[in-house]
Protein backbone atom coordinates (compact mmCIF):
# COMPACT_ATOMS: atom_id res chain seq x y z
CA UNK A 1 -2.58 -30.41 5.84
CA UNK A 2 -6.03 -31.88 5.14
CA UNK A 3 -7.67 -30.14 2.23
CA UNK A 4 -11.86 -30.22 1.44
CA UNK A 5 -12.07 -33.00 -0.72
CA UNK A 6 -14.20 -31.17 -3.51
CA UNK A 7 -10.94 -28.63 -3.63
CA UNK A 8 -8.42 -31.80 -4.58
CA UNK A 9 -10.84 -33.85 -6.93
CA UNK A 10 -11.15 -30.29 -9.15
CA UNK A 11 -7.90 -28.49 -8.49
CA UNK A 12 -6.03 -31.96 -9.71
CA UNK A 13 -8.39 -32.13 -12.94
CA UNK A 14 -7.41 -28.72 -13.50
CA UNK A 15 -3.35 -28.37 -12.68
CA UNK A 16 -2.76 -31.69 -13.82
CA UNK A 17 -0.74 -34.62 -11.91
CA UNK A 18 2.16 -32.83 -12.00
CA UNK A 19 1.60 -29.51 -11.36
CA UNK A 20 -0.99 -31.05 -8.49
CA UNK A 21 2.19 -32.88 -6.88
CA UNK A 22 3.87 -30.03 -7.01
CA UNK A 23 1.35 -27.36 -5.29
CA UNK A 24 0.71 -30.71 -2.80
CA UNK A 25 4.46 -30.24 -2.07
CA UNK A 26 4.55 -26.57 -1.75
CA UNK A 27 1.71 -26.26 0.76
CA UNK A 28 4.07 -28.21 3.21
CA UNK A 29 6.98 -26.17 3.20
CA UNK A 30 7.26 -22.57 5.08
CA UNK A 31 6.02 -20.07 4.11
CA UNK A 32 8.57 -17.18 2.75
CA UNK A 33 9.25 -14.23 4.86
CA UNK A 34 9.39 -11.39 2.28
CA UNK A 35 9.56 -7.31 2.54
CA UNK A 36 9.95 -4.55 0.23
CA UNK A 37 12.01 -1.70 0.96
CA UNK A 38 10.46 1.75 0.87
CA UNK A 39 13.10 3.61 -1.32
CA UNK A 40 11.78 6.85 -0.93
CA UNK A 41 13.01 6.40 2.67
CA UNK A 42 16.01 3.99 2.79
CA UNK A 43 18.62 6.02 1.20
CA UNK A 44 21.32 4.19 -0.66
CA UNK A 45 18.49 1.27 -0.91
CA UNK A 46 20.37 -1.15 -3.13
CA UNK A 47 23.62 -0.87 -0.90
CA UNK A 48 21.52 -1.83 2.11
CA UNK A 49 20.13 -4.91 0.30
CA UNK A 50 23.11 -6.16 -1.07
CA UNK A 51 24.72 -6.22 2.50
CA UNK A 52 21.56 -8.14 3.93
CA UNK A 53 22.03 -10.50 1.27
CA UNK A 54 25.91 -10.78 1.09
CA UNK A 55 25.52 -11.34 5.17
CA UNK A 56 23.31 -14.41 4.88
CA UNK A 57 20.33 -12.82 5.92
CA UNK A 58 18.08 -12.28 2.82
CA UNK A 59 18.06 -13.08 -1.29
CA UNK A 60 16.71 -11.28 -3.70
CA UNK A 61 13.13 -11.14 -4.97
CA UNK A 62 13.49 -11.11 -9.15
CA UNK A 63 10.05 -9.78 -10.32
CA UNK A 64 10.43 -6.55 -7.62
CA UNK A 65 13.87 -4.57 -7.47
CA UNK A 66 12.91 -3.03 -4.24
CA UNK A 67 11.67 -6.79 -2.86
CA UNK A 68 13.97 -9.05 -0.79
CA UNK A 69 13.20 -12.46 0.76
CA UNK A 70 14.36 -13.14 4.29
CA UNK A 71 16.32 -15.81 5.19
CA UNK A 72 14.36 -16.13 8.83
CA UNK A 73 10.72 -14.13 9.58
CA UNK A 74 11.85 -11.47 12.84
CA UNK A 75 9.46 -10.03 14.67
CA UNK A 76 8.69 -7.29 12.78
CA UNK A 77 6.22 -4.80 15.51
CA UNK A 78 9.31 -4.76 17.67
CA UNK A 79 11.64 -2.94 14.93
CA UNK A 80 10.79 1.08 14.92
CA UNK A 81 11.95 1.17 11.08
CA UNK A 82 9.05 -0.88 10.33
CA UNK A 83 6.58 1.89 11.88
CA UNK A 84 8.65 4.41 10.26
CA UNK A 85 7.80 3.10 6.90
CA UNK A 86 11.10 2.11 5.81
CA UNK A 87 9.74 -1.81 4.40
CA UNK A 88 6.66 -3.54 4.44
CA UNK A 89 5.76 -6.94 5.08
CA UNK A 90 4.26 -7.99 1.56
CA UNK A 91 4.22 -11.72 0.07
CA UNK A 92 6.21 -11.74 -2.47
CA UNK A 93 3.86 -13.21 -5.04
CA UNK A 94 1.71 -10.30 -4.59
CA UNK A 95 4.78 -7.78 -5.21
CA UNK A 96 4.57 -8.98 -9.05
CA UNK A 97 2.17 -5.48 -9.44
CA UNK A 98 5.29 -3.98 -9.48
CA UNK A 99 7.04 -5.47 -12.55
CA UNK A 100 3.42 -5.23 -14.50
CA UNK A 101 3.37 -1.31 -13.78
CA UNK A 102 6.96 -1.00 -15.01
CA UNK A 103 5.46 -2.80 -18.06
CA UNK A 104 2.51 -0.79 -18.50
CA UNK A 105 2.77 2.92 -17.44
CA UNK A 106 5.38 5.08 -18.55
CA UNK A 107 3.80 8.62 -18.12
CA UNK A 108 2.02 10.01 -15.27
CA UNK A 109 -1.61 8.51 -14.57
CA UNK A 110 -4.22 8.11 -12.06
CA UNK A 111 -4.77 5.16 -10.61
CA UNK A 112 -7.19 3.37 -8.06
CA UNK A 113 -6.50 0.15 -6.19
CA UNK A 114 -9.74 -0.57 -5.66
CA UNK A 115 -9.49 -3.52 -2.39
CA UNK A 116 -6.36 -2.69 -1.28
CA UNK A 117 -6.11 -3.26 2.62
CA UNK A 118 -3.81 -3.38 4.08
CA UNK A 119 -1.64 -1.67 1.63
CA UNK A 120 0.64 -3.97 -0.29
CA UNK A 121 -0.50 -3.81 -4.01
CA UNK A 122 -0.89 0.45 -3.05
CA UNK A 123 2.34 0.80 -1.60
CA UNK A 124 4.12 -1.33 -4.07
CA UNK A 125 1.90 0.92 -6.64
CA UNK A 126 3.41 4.26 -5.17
CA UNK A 127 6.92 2.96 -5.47
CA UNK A 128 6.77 2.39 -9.19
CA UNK A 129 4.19 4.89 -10.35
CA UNK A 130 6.17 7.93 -12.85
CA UNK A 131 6.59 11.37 -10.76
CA UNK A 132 3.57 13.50 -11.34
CA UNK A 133 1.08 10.27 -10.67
CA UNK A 134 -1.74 10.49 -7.91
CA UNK A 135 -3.00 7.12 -6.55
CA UNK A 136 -6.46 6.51 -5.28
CA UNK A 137 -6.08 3.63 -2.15
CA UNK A 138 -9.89 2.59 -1.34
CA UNK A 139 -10.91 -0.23 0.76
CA UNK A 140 -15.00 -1.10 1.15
CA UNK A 141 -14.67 -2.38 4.78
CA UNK A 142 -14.23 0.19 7.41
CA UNK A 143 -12.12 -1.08 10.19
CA UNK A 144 -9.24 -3.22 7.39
CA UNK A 145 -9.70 0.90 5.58
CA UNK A 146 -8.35 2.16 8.81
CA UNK A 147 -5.07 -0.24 8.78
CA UNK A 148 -5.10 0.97 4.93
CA UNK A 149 -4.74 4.52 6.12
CA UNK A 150 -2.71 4.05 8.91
CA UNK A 151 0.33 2.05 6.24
CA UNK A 152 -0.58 4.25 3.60
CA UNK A 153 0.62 7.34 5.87
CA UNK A 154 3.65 5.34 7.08
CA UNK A 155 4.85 4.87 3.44
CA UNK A 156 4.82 8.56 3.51
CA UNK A 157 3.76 9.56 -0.33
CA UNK A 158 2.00 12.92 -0.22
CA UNK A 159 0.38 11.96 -3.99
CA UNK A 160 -2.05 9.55 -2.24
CA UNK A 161 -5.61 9.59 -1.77
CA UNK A 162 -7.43 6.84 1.32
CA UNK A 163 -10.83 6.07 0.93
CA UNK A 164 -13.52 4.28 2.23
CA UNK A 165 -16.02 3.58 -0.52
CA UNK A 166 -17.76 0.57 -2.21
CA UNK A 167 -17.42 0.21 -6.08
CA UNK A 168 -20.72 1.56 -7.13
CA UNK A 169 -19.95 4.83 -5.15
CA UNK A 170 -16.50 5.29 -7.08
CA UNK A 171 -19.05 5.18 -10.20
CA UNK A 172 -21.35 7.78 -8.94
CA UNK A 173 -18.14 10.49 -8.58
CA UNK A 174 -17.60 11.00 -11.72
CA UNK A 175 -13.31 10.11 -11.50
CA UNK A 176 -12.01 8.40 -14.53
CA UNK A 177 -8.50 6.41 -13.92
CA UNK A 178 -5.76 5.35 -16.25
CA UNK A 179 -5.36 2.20 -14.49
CA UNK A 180 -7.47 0.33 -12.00
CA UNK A 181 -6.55 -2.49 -9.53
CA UNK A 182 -8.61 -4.92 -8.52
CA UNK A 183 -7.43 -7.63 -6.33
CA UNK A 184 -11.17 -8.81 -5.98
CA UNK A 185 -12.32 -10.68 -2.71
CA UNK A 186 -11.97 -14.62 -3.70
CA UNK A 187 -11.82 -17.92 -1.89
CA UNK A 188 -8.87 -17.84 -0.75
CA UNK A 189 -7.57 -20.92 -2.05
CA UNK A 190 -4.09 -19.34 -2.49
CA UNK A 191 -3.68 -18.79 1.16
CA UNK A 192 -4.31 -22.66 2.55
CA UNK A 193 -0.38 -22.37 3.50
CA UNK A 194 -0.35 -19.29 5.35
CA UNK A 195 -3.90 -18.87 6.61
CA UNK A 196 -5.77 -22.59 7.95
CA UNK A 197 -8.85 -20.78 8.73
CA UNK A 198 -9.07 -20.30 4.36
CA UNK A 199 -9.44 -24.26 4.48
CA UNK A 200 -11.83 -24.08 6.70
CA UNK A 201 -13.80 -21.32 5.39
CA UNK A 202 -13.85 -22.93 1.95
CA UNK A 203 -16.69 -24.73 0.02
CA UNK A 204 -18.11 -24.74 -3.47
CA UNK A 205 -20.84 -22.62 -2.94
CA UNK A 206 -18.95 -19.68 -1.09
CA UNK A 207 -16.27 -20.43 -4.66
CA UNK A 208 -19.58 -19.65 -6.67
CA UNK A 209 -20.35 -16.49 -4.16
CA UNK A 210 -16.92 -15.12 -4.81
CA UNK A 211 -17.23 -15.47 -8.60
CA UNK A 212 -20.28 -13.86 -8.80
CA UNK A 213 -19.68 -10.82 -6.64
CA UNK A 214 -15.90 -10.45 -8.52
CA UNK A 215 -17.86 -9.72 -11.91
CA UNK A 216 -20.19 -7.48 -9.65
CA UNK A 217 -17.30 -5.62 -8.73
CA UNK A 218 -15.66 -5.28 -11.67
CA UNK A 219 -18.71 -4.12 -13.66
CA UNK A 220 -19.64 -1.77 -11.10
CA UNK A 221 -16.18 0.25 -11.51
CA UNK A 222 -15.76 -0.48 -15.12
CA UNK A 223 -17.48 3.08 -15.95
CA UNK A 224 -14.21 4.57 -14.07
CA UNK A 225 -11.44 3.16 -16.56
CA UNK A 226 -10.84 5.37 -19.24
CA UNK A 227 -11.16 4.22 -22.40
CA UNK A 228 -7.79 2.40 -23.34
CA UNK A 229 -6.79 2.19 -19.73
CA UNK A 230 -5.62 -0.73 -18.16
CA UNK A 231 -7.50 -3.12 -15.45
CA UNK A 232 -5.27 -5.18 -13.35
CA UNK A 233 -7.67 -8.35 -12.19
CA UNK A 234 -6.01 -10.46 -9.56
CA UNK A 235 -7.29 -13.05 -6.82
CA UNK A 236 -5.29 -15.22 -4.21
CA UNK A 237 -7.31 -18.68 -5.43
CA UNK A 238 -6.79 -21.31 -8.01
CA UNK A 239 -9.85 -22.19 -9.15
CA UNK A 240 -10.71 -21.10 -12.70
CA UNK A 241 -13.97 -19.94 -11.89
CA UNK A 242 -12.96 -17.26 -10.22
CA UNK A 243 -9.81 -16.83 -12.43
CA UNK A 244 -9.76 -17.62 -16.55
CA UNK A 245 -13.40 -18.12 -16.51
CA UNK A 246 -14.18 -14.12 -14.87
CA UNK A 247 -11.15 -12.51 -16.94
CA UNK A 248 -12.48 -14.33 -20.06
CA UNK A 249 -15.99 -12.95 -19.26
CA UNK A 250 -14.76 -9.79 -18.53
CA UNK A 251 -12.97 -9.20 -22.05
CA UNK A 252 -16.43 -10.48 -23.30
CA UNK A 253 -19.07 -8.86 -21.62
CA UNK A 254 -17.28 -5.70 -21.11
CA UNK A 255 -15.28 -5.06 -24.04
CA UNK A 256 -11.76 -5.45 -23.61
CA UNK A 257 -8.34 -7.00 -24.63
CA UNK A 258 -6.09 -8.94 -22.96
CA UNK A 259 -2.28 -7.65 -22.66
CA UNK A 260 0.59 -9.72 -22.06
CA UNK A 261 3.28 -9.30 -19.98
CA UNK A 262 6.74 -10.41 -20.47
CA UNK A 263 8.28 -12.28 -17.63
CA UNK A 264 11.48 -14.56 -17.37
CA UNK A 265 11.24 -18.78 -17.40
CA UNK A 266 13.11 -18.92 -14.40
CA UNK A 267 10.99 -16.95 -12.06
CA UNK A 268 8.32 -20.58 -12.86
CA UNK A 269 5.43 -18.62 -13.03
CA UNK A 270 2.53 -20.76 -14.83
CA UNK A 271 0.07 -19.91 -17.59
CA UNK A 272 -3.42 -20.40 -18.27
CA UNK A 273 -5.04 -24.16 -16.91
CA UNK A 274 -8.01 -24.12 -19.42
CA UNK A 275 -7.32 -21.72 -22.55
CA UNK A 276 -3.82 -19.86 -24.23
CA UNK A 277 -4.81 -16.56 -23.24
CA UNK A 278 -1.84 -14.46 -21.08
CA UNK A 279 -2.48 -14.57 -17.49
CA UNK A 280 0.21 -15.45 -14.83
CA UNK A 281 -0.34 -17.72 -11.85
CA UNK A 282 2.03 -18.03 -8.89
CA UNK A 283 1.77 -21.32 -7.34
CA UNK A 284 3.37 -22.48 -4.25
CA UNK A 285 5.88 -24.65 -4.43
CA UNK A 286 7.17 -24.29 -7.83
CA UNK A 287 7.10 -19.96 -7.53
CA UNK A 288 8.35 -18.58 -4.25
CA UNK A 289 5.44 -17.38 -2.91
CA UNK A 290 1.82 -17.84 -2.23
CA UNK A 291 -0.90 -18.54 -4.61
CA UNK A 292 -1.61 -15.27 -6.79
CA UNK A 293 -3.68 -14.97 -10.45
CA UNK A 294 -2.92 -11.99 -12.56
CA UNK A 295 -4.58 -10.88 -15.49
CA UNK A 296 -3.90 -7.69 -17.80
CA UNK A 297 -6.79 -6.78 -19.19
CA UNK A 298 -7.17 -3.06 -21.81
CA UNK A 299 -10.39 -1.07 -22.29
CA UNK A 300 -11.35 -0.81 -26.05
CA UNK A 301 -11.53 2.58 -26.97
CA UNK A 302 -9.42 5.22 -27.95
CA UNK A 303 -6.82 6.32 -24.95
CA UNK A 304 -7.24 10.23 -23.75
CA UNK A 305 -5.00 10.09 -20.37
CA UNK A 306 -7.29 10.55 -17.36
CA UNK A 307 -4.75 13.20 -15.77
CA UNK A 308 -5.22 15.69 -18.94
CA UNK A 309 -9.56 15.26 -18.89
CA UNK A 310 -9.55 15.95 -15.55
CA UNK A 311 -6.56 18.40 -14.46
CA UNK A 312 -7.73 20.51 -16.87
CA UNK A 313 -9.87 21.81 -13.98
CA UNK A 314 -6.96 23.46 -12.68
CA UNK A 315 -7.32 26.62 -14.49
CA UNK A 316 -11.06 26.51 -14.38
CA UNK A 317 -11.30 25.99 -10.40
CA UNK A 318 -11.23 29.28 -8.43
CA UNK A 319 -10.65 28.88 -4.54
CA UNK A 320 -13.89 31.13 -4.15
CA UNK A 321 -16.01 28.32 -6.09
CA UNK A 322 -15.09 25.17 -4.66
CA UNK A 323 -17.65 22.71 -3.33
CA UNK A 324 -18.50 21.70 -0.27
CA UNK A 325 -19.23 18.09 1.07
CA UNK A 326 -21.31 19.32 4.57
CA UNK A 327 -19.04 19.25 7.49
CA UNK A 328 -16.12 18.66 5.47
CA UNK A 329 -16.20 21.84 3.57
CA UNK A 330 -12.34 22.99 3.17
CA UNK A 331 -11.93 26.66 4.20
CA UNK A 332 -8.35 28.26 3.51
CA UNK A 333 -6.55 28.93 6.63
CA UNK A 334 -3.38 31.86 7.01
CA UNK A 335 -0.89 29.53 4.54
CA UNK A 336 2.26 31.09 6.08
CA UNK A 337 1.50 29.95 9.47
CA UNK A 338 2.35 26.37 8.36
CA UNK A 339 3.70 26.55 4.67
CA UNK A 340 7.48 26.40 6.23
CA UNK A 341 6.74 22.99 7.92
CA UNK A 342 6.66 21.17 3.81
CA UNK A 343 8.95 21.21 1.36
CA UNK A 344 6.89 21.37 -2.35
CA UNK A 345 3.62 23.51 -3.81
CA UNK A 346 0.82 22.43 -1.24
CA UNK A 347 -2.17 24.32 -0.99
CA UNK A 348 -2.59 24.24 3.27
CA UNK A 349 -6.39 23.61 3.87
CA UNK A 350 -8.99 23.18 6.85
CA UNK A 351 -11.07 20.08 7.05
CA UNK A 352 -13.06 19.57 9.70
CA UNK A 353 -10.68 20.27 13.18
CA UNK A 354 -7.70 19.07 10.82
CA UNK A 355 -5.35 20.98 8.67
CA UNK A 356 -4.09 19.41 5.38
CA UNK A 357 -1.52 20.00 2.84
CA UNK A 358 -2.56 18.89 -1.20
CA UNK A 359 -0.16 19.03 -3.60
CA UNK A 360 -1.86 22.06 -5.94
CA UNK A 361 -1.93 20.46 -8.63
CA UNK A 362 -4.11 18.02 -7.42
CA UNK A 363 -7.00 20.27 -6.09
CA UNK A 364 -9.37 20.06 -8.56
CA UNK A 365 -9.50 16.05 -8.28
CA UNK A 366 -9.27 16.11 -4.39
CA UNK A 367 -12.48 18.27 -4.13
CA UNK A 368 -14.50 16.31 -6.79
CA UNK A 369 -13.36 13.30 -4.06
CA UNK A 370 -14.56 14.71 -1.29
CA UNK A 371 -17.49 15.67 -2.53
CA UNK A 372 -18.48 12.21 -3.38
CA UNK A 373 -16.37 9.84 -1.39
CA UNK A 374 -15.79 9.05 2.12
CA UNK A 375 -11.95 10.45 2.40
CA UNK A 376 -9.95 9.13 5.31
CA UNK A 377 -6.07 10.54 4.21
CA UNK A 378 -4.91 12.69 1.39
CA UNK A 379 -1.73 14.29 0.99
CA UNK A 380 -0.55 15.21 3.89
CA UNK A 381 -2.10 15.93 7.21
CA UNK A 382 -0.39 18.86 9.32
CA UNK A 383 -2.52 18.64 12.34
CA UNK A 384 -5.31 18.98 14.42
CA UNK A 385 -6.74 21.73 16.43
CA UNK A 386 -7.54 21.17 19.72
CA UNK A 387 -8.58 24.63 21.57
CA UNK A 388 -6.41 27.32 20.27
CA UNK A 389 -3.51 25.00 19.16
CA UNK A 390 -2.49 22.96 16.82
CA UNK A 391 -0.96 19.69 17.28
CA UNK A 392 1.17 18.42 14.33
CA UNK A 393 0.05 15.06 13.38
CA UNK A 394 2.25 11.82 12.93
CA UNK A 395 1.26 11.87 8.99
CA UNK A 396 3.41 14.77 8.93
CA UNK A 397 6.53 13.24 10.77
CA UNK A 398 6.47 10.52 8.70
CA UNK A 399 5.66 12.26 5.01
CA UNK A 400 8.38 12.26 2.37
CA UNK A 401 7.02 15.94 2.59
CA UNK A 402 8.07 17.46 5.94
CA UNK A 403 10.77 20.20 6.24
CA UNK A 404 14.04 18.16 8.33
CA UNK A 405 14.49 21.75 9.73
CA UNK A 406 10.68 22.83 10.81
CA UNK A 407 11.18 21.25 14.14
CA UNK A 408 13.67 20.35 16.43
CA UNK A 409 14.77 16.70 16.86
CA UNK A 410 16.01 14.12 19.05
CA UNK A 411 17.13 10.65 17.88
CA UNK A 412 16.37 8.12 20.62
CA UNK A 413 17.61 4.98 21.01
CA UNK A 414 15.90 0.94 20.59
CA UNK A 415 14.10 1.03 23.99
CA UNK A 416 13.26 4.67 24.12
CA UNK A 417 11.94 4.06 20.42
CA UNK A 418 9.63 0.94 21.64
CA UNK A 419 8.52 3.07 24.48
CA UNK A 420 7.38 5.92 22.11
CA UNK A 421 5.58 3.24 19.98
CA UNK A 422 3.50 1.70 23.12
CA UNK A 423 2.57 5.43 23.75
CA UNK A 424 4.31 5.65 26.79
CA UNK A 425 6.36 8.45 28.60
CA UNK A 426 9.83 9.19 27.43
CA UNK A 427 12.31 11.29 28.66
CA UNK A 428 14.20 13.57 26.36
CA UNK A 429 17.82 14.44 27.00
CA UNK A 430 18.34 17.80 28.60
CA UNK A 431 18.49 21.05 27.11
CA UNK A 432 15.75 19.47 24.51
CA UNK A 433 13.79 22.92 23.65
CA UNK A 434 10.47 22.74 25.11
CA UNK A 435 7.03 22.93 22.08
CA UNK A 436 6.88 20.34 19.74
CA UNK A 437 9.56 17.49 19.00
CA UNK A 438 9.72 15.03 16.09
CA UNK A 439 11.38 12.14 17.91
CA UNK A 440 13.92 9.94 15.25
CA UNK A 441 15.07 6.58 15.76
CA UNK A 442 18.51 5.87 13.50
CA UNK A 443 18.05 9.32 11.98
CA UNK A 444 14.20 8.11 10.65
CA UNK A 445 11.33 10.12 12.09
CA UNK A 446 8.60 7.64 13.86
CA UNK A 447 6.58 10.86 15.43
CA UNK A 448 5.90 13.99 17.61
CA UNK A 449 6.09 14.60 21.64
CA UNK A 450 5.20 17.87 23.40
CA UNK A 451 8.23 19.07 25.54
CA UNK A 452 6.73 20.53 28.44
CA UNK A 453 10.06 20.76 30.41
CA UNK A 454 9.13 17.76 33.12
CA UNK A 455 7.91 15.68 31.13
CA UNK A 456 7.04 15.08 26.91
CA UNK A 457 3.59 14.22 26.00
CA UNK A 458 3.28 11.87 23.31
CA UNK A 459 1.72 12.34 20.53
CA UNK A 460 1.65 8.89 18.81
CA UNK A 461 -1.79 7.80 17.44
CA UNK A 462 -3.45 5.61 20.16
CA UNK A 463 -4.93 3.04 17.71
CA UNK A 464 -1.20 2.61 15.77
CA UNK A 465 0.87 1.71 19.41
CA UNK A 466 2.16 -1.47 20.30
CA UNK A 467 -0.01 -3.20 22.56
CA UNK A 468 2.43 -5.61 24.02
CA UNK A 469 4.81 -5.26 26.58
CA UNK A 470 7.10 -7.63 25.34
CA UNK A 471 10.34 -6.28 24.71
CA UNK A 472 13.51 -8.14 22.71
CA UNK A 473 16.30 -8.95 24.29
CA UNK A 474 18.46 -7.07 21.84
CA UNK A 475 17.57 -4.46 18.97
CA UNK A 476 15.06 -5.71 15.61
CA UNK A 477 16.67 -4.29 13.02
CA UNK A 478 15.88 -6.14 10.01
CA UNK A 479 17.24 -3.66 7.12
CA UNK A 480 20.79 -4.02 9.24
CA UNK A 481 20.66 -0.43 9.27
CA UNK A 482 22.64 0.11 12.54
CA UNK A 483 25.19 -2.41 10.79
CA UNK A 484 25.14 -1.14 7.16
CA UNK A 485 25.88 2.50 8.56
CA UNK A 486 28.63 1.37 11.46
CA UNK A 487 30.26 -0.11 8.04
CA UNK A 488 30.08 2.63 6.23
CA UNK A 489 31.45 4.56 8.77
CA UNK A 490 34.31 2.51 9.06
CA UNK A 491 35.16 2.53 5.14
């Protein structure tokens, strides 16, 4: 690997000979295949991990319970619990949000990841986040705010908010959040081992560009942390610049404190290169990972929980008063007519041609986020109207939400299950009742089909299929589900 030569000269003045030797090191070995297991989903999660890891196949990930490091990287489009949301492909550095939340939040809050395509740091959020939390999931760029939605509604969390907003716009709506993520756009220094095009993309001036619009950023939201909340700074470089330096002016300029967070010596995370304050970096080849800086940073101020200012709108909101955001004006549609179909206190509203669940208690904050935000997914969305019908959509398949017994179902097996997921044809097993079908794959729901008797329509999203026609020789099944369960059945 042939690094810009302005990147060695300062990265070794920084790190040091021997750290230097070491990240040298580490940017020639392979990089670690690591998921995180969706435990909402996987039932009987920690059984299923120990018997990937007691087979060979995987090791644990320390800093992230639900994380597990793979022992080879599968193919990971060709296994149908991946689209159902059962894992997700995360570097494990990165999955360190978890053990910070554990550390910080033990009440219900709101929160906003504020760059989080394609969903790591937001799905590894959800997982952690107290009961009674809503997270906010925004992305500034609209196609990677797309894949955003897309994994967001995979992991299947109905307390979830997708957005598609820049920083300054979050300031204009008036939300206030107990905890905000920002894993700011940087250099990209951190991913010279799994991305080549980062080395070539680098320079000193684009290093200065990222610094400056990182403060940007972070200033532009700061008006949205509550007072005594908590912002979570992190970039996937190693310069300082971008890291100590922007954290230190942060605490500074902006008027806040930084908070440590314990860790363990064995899991060789590294300190601060220029000062004592506590921030953790992750660097390849002497943490398992890729490159990742973390800071912890508080808002002075005295601490009034951003879920009690603003659900106090609850009892103030009346469904004849809400506000409208032009076309997307929510009218309330005959609730009975799909109310069976989730299990939980939704309130069942029309958006556009789309019908939507939202948890009630979270109605007063949804509006105020339509109103001033570009919304792409909340809660949960039942379906679409096209004509006089309505077609259930896959968000509602695949929510922690749906009702098992609202449809009827038909668990296919591997091929059929690829075939669903390249939006092809299938053909259901006779006697299948004709209407709408939630198709299952190992007993986990991956979507709808239409039944029309000759034939079942399907009714995956066209910009989620698989696009190749490659097919594996034998079954992906990288959570050893099919295994794990034959097993179990045996005991």
């Amino acid at each position: 690997m042939i690094l810009p030569e302005e990147f060695e000269e300062y990265t070794h003045k920084l790190m040091g000979n021997e750290l230097y030797a070491t990240l040298k090191k580490g940017l020639t070995e392979e990089t670690p295949a690591s998921i995180r297991i969706n435990p909402f989903k996987a039932d009987q999660y920690n059984d299923i991990k120990k018997h990937i890891i007691d087979s060979g196949r995987g090791d644990n990930l320390l800093w992230c319970p639900e994380g597990l490091y793979l022992s080879e990287r599968p193919n990971f489009t060709f296994d149908p619990l991946f689209h159902a949301g059962l894992y997700y492909v995360q570097e494990a550095s990165s999955m360190f949000v978890c053990h910070i939340l554990q550390q910080l939040v033990s009440h219900p809050v709101l929160m906003l990841d504020l760059c989080a395509a394609p969903g790591g740091k937001s799905t590894a959020s959800r997982t952690v986040l107290p009961e009674g939390s809503l997270l906010f999931s925004n992305e500034p760029m609209k196609l990677r705010a797309s894949i955003l939605s897309e994994n967001m509604q995979k992991f299947g969390h109905p307390d979830v908010v997708v957005t598609n907003n820049y920083p300054k716009e979050y300031r204009k709506s008036g939300l206030k959040f107990d905890v905000i993520l920002a894993d700011v756009p940087c250099s990209g220094e951190g991913m010279f081992r799994k991305d080549r095009t980062a080395i070539e993309e680098w320079s000193v001036q684009n290093v200065e560009k990222c610094r400056q619009l990182q403060r940007s950023i972070v200033e532009d939201v700061w008006p949205c942390l509550i007072d005594g909340g908590y912002l979570i700074y992190s970039t996937c470089t190693f310069n300082a610049h971008e890291d100590e330096e922007n954290v230190n002016w942060i605490a500074d300029h902006l008027g806040a404190d930084f908070v440590e967070i314990e860790t363990n010596e064995e899991w060789n995370i590294t300190g601060s290169l220029i000062d004592k304050k506590p921030v953790y970096r992750f660097v390849p080849g002497k943490t398992k990972g890729e490159g990742l800086f973390v800071a912890v940073l508080r808002k002075r101020g005295e601490y009034v929980g951003a879920l009690d200012l603003q659900c106090d709108k609850v009892a103030k909101t009346s469904k004849k008063h809400r506000r409208s955001n032009g076309n997307s004006k929510f009218e309330e549609p005959v609730k009975s007519i799909y109310s069976h179909w989730l299990n939980g206190d939704f309130s069942i509203l029309q958006r556009q041609d789309k019908i939507v669940a939202i948890p009630s208690l979270w109605l007063p904050i949804y509006e105020q986020a339509v109103k001033y935000l570009h919304v792409l997914h909340m809660g949960v969305t039942i379906g679409v109207h096209k004509g006089k019908n309505l077609i259930p959509d896959t968000s509602l398949a695949l929510s922690l939400a749906v009702n098992s017994g609202a449809f009827p179902c038909v668990d296919v097996g591997y091929e059929t299950a690829i075939n669903y997921l390249r939006k092809e044809a299938i053909k259901l097993p006779e006697g299948t009742p004709s209407g709408f079908v939630k198709i299952t794959y190992l007993g986990y729901s991956i979507g709808f089909v239409k039944n029309i008797g000759n034939r079942a329509n399907n009714l995956y999203p066209q910009e989620w299929k698989i696009k190749t026609t490659y097919l594996s020789e034998k079954p992906v099944d990288v959570l050893q589900i099919r295994t794990y369960k034959t097993l179990k059945h045996e005991d």
